[in-house]
C-alpha atoms as a PDB file:
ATOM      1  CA  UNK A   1       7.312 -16.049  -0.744  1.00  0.00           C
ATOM      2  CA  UNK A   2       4.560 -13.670   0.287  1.00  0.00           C
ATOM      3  CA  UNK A   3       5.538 -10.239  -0.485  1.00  0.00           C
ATOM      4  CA  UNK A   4       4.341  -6.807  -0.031  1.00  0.00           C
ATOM      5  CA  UNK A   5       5.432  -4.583  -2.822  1.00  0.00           C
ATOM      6  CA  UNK A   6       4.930  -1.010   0.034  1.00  0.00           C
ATOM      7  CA  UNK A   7       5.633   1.325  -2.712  1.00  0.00           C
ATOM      8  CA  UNK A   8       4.657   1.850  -7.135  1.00  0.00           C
ATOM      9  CA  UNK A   9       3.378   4.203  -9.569  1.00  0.00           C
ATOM     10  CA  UNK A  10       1.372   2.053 -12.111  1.00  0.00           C
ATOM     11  CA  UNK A  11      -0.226   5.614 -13.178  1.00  0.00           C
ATOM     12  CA  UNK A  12       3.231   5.403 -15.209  1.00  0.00           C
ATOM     13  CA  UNK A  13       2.594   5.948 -19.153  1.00  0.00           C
ATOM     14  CA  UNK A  14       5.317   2.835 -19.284  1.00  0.00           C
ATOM     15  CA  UNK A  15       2.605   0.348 -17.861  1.00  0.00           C
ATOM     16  CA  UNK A  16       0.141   1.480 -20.605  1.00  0.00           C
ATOM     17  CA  UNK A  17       0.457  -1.197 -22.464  1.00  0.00           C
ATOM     18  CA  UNK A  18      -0.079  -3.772 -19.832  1.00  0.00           C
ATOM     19  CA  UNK A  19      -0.882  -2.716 -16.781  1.00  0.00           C
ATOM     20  CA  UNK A  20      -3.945  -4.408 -15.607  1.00  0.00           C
ATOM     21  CA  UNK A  21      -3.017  -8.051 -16.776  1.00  0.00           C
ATOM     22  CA  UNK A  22       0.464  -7.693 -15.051  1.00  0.00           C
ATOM     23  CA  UNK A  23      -1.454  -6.328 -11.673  1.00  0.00           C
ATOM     24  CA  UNK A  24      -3.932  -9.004 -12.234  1.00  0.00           C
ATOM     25  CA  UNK A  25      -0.440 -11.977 -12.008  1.00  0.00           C
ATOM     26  CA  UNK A  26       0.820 -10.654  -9.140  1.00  0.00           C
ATOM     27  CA  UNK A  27      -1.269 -12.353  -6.583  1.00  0.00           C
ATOM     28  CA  UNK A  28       0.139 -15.986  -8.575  1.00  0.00           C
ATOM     29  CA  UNK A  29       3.709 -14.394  -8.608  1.00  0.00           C
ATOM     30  CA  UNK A  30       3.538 -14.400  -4.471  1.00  0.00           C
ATOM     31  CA  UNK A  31       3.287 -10.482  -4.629  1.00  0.00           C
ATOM     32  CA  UNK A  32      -0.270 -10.499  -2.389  1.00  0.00           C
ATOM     33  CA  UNK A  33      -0.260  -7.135  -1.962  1.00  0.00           C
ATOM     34  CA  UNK A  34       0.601  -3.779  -3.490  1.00  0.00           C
ATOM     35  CA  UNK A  35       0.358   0.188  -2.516  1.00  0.00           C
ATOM     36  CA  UNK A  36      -0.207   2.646  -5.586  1.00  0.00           C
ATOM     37  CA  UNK A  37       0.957   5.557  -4.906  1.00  0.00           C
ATOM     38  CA  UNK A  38      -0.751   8.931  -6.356  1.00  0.00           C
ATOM     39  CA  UNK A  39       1.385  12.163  -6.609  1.00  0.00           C
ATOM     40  CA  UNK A  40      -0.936  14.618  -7.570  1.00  0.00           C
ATOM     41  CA  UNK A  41      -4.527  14.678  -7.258  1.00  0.00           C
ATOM     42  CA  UNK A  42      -5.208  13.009 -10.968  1.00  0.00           C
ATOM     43  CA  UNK A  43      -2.689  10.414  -9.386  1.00  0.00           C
ATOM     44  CA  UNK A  44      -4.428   9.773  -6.657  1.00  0.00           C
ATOM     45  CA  UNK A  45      -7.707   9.593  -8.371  1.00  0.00           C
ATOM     46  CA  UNK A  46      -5.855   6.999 -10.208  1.00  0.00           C
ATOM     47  CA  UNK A  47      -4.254   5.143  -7.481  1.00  0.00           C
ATOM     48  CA  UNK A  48      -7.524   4.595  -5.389  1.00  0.00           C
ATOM     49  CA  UNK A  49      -9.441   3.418  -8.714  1.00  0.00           C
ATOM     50  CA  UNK A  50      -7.022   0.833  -9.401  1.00  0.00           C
ATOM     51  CA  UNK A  51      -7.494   0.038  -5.789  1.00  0.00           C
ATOM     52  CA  UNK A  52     -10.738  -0.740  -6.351  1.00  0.00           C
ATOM     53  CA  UNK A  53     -10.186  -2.719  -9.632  1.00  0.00           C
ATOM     54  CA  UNK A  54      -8.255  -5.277  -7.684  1.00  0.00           C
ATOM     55  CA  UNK A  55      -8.647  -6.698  -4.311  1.00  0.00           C
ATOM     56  CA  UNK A  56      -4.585  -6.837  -3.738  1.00  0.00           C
ATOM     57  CA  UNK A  57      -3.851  -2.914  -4.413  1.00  0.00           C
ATOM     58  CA  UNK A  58      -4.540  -0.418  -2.018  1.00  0.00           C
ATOM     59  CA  UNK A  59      -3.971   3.425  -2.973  1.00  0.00           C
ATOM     60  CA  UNK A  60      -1.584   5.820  -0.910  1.00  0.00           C
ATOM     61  CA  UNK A  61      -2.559   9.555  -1.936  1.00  0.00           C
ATOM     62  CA  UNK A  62      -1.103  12.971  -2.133  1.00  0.00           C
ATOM     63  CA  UNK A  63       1.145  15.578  -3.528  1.00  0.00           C
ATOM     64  CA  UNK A  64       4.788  15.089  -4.058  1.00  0.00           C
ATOM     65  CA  UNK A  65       6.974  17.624  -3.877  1.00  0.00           C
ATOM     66  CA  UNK A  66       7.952  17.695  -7.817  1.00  0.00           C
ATOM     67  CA  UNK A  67       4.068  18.654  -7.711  1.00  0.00           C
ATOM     68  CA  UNK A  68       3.842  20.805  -4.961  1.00  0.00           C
ATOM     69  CA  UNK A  69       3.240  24.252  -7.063  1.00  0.00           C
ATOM     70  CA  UNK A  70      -0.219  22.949  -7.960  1.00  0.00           C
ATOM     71  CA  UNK A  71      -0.774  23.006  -3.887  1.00  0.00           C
ATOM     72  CA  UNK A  72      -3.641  24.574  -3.024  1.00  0.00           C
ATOM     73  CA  UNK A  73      -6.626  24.868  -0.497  1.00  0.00           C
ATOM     74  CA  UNK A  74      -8.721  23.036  -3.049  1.00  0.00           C
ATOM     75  CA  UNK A  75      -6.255  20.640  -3.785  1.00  0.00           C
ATOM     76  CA  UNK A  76      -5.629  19.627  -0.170  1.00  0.00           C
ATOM     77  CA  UNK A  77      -9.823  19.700   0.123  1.00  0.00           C
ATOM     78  CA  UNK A  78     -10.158  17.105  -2.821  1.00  0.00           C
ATOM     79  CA  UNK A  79      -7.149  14.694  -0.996  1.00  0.00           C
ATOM     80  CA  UNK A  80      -9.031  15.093   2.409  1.00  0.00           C
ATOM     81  CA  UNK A  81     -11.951  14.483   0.219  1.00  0.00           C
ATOM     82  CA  UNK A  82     -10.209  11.208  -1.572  1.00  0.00           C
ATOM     83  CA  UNK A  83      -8.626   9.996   1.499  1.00  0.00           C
ATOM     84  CA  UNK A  84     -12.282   8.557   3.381  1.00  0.00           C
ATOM     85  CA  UNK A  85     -11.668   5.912   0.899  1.00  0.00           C
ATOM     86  CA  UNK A  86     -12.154   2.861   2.410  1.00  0.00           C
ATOM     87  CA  UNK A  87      -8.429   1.319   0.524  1.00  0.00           C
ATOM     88  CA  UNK A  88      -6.831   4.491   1.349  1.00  0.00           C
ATOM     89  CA  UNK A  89      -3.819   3.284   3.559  1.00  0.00           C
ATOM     90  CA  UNK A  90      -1.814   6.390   3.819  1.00  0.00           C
ATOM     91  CA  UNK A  91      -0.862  10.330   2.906  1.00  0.00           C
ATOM     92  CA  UNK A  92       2.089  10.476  -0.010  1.00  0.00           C
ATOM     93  CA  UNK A  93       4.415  10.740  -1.346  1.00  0.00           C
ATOM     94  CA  UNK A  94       4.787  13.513   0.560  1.00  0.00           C
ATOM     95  CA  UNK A  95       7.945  15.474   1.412  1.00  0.00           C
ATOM     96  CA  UNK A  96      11.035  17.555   0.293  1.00  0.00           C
ATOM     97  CA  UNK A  97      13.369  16.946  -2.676  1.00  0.00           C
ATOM     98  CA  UNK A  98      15.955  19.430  -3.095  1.00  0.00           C
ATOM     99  CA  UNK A  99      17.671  17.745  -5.492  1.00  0.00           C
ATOM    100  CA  UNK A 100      15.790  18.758  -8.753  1.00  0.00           C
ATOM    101  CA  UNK A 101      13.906  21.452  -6.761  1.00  0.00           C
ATOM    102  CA  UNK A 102      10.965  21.776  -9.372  1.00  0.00           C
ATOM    103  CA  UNK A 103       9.306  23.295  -7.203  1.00  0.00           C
ATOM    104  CA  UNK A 104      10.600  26.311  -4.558  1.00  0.00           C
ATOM    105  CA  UNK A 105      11.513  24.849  -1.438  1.00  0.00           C
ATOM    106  CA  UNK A 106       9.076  27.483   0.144  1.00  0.00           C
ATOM    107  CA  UNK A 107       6.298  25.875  -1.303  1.00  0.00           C
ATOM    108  CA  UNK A 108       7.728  22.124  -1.041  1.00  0.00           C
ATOM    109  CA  UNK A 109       7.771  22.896   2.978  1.00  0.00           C
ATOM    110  CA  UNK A 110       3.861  24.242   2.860  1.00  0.00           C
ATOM    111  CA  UNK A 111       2.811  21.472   0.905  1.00  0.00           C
ATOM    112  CA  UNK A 112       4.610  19.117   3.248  1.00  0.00           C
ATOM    113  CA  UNK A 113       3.404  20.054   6.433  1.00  0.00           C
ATOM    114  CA  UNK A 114      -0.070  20.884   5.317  1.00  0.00           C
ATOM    115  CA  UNK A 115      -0.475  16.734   4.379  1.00  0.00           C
ATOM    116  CA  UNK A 116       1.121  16.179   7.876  1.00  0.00           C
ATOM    117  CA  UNK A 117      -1.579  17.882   9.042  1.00  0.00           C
ATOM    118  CA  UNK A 118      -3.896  16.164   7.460  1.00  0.00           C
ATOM    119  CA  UNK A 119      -3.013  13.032   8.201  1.00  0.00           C
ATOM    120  CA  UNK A 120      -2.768  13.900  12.228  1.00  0.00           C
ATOM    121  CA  UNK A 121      -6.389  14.580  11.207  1.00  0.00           C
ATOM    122  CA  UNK A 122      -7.576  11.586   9.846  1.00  0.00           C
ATOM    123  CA  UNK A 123      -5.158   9.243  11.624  1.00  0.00           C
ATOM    124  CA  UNK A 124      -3.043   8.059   8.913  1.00  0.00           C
ATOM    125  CA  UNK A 125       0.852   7.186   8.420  1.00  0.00           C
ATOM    126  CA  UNK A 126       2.749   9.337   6.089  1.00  0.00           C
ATOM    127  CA  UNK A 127       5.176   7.855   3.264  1.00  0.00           C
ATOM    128  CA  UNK A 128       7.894  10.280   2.903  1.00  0.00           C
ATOM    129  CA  UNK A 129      10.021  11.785   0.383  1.00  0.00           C
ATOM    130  CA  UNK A 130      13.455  13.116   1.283  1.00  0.00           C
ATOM    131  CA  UNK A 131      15.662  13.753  -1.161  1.00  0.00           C
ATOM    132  CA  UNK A 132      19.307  16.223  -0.426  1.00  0.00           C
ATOM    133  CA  UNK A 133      16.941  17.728   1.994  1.00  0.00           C
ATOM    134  CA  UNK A 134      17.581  15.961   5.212  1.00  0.00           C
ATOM    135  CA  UNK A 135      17.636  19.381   7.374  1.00  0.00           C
ATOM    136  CA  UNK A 136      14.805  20.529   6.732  1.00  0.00           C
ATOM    137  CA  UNK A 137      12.446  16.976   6.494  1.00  0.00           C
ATOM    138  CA  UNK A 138      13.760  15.863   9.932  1.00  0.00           C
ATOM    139  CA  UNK A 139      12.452  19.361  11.350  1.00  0.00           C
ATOM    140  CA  UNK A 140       9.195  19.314   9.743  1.00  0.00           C
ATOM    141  CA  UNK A 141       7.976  15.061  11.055  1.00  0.00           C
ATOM    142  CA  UNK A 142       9.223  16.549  14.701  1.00  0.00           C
ATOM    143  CA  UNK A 143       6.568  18.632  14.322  1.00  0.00           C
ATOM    144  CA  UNK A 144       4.044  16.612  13.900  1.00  0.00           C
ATOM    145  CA  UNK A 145       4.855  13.977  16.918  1.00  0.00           C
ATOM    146  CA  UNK A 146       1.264  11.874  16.795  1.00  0.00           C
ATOM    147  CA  UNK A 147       2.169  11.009  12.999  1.00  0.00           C
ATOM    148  CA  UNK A 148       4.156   8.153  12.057  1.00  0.00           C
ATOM    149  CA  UNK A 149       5.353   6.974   8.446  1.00  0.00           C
ATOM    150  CA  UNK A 150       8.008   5.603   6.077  1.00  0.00           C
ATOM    151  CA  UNK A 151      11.159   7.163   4.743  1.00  0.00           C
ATOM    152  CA  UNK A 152      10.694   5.430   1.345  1.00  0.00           C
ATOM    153  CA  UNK A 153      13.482   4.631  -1.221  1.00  0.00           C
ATOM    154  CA  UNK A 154      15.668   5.137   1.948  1.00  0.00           C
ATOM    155  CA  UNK A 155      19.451   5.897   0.531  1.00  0.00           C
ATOM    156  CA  UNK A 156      20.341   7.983   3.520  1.00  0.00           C
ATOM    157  CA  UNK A 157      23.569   7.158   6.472  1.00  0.00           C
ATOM    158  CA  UNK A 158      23.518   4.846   9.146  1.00  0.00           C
ATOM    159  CA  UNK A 159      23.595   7.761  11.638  1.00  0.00           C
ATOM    160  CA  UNK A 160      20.027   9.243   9.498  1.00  0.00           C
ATOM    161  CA  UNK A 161      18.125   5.699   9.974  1.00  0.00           C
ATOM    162  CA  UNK A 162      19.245   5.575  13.597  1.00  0.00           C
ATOM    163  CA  UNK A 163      17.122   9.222  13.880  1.00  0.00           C
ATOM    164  CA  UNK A 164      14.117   8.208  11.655  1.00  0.00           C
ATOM    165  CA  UNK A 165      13.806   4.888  13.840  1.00  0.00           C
ATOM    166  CA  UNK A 166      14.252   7.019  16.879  1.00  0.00           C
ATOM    167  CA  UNK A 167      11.193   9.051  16.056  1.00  0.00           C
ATOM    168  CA  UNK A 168       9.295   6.072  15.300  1.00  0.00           C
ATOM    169  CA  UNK A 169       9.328   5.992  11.178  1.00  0.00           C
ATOM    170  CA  UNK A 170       9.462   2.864   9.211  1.00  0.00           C
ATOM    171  CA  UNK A 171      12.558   2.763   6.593  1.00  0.00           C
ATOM    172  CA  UNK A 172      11.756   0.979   3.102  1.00  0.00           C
ATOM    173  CA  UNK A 173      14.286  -0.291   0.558  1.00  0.00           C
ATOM    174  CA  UNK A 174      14.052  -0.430  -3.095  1.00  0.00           C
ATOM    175  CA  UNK A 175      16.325  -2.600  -5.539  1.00  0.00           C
ATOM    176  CA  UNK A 176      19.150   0.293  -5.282  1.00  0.00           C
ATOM    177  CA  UNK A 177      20.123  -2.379  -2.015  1.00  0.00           C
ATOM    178  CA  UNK A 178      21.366  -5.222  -4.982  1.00  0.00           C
ATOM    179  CA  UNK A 179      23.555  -3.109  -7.124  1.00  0.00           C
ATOM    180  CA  UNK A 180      27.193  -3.530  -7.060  1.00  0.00           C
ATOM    181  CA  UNK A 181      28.039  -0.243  -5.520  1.00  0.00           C
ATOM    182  CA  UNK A 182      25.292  -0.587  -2.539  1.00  0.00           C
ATOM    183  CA  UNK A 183      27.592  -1.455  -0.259  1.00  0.00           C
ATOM    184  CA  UNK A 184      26.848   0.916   2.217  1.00  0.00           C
ATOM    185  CA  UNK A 185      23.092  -0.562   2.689  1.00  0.00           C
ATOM    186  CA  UNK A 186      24.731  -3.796   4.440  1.00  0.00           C
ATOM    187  CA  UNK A 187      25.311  -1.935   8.049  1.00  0.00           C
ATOM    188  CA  UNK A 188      22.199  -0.092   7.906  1.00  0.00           C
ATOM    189  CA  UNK A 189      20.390  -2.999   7.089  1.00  0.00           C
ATOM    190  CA  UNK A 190      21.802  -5.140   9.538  1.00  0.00           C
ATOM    191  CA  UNK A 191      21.724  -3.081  12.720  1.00  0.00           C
ATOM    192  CA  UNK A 192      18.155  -1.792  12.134  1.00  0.00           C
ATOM    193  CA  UNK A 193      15.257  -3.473  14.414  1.00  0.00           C
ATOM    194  CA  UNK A 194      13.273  -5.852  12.169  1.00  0.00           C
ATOM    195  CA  UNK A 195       9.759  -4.208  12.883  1.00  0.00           C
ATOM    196  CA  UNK A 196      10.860  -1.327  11.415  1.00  0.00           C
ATOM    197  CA  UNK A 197      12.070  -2.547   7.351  1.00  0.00           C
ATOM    198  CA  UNK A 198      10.204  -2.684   4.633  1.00  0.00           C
ATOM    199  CA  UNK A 199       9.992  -3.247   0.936  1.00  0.00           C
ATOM    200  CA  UNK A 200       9.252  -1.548  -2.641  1.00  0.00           C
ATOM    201  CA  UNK A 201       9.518  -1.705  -6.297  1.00  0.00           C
ATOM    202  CA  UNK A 202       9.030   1.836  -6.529  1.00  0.00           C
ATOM    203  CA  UNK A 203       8.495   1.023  -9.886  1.00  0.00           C
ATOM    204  CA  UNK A 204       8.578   2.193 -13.035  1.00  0.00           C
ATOM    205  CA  UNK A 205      12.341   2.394 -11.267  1.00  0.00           C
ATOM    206  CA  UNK A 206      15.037   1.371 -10.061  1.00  0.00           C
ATOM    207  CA  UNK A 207      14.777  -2.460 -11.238  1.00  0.00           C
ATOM    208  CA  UNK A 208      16.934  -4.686  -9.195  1.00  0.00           C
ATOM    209  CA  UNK A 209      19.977  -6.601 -10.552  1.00  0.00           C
ATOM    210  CA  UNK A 210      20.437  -8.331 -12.572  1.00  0.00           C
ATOM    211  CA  UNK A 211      16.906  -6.494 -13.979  1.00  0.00           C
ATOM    212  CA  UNK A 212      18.841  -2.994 -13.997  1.00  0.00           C
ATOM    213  CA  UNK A 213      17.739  -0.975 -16.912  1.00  0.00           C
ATOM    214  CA  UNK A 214      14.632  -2.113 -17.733  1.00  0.00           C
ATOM    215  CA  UNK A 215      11.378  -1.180 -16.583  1.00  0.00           C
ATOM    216  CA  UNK A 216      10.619  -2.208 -13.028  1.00  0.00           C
ATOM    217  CA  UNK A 217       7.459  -4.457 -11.533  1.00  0.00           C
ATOM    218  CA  UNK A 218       5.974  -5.410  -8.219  1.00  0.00           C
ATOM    219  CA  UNK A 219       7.093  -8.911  -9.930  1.00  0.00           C
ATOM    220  CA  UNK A 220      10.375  -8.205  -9.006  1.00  0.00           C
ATOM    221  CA  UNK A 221      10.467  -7.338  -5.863  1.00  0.00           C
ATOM    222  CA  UNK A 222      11.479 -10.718  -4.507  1.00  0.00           C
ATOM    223  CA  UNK A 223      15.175  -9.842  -5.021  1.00  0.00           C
ATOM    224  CA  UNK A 224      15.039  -7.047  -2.106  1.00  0.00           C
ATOM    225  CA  UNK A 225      13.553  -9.385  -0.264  1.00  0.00           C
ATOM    226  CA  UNK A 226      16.369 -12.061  -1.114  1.00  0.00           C
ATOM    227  CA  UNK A 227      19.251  -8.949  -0.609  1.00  0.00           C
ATOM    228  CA  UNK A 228      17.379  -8.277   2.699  1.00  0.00           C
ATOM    229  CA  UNK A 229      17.554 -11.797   3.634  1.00  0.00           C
ATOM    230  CA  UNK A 230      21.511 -12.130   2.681  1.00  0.00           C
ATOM    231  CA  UNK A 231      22.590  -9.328   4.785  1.00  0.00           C
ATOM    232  CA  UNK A 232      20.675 -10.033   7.686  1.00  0.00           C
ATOM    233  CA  UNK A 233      21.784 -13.767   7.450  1.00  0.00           C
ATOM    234  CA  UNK A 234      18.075 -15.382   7.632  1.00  0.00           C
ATOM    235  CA  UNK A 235      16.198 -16.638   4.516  1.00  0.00           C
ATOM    236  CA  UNK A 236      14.304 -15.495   1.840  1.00  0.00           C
ATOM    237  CA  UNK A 237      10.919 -16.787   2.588  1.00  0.00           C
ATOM    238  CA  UNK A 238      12.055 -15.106   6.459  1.00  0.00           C
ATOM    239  CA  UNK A 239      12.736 -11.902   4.593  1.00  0.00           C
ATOM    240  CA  UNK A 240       9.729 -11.586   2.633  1.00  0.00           C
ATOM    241  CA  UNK A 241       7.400 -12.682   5.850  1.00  0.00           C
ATOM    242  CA  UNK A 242       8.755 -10.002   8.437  1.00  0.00           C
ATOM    243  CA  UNK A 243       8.320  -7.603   5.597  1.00  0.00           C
ATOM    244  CA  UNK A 244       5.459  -8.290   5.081  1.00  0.00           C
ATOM    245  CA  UNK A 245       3.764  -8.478   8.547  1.00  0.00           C
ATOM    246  CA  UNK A 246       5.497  -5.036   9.352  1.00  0.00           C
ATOM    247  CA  UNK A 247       4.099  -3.776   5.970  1.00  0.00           C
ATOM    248  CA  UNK A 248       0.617  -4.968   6.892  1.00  0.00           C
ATOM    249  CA  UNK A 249       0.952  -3.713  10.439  1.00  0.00           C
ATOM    250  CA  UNK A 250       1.600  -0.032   9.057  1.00  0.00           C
ATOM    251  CA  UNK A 251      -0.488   0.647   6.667  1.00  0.00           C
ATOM    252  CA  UNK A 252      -3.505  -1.527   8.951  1.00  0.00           C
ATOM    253  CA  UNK A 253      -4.591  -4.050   6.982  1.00  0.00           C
ATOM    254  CA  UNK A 254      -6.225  -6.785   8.120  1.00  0.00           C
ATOM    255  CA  UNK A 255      -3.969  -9.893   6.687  1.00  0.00           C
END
């Protein structure tokens, strides 16, 4: 397979121990390429330098809403700063998560649409964020009409992915799609157009079976690719290619 893991946080203190020799096997493992994604500005320091370590990784940047209190004019200045990186290949993980709300909504939505403006700026997809906050995150992207993006670690409705691909976003599927109680990823996954699915690790989590509970790896990311493939009837190898080409397609890079 060739596969395009669209979505990990090797910055994770869990990789510590062997993070740059497993980044270094993915290219072998058929894993050819890889976005890092930063969620703070040390993050995305960190994303774009592993970026330029290897050849395969490229480095999405920005403030996630868990961060979003540490927002600030010279925050957003250092990511506009960080983002004329030549292997920057997108603004995130940006968004709303009003789930663990650690930081107040009023400030999530600030944050939010200040990196939505940033990105109309410079011309950049968005990977978003949405997380018991549907409402308000649908609002915000129709604001912002000349910026497209991703809906990563989608786990919303049918009816929700029907909107996002409506306005033009990309929808990207983590392992959660091979558990045993993911049944309700089959119909979304099978009605949506194939240009518009992707796939991620999002690791350090959410490892796919029959990996579930241990730490997660771009080397696993074949089995969404597989559980894409199942649903939507074609094979593997078909799975991981379409992925791949829309994966390359969004973030513009040159395959």
């Amino acid at each position: 397979m060739r596969l395009f893991d669209t979505h990990a946080h090797y910055e994770d203190e869990r990789f510590s121990s062997d993070r740059y020799a497993l980044i270094a096997s993915l290219p072998e493992a058929g894993v050819e390429y890889v976005a890092n994604v930063g969620c703070n500005v040390d993050g995305s320091r960190f994303a774009i330098g592993l970026a330029e370590k290897f050849n395969h990784v490229y480095a999405v940047i920005g403030i996630h809403p868990h961060d979003a209190d540490e927002f600030s004019e010279e925050a957003i200045g250092e990511i506009e700063k960080l983002s004329r990186h030549e292997k920057v290949v997108a603004i995130g993980e940006i968004g709303l998560d009003y789930h663990y709300n650690f930081s107040p909504r009023d400030v999530q939505k600030n944050a939010f649409r200040c990196q939505m403006e940033l990105a109309e700026k410079l011309n950049l997809p968005v990977c978003i964020h949405n997380r018991e906050a549907h409402e308000d995150c649908m609002n915000i992207i129709r604001e912002y009409p000349n910026v497209t993006g991703v809906f990563h670690c989608y786990s919303g409705s049918l009816e929700t992915a029907r909107e996002i691909v409506k306005l033009g976003y990309m929808i990207s599927f983590t392992g959660v799609i091979t558990f045993k109680n993911a049944k309700k990823f089959g119909p979304i996954i099978a009605s949506l157009p194939e240009d518009r699915i992707m796939i991620e690790t999002d690791c350090p989590y959410l490892a796919p079976e029959p990996f579930r509970g241990k730490r997660n790896s771009s080397l696993y990311v074949y089995r969404v690719a597989e559980e894409i493939g199942r649903i939507r009837n074609i094979a593997p190898e078909e799975a991981a290619k379409l992925t791949t080409e829309n994966a390359l397609r969004f973030y513009r890079i040159k395959g």
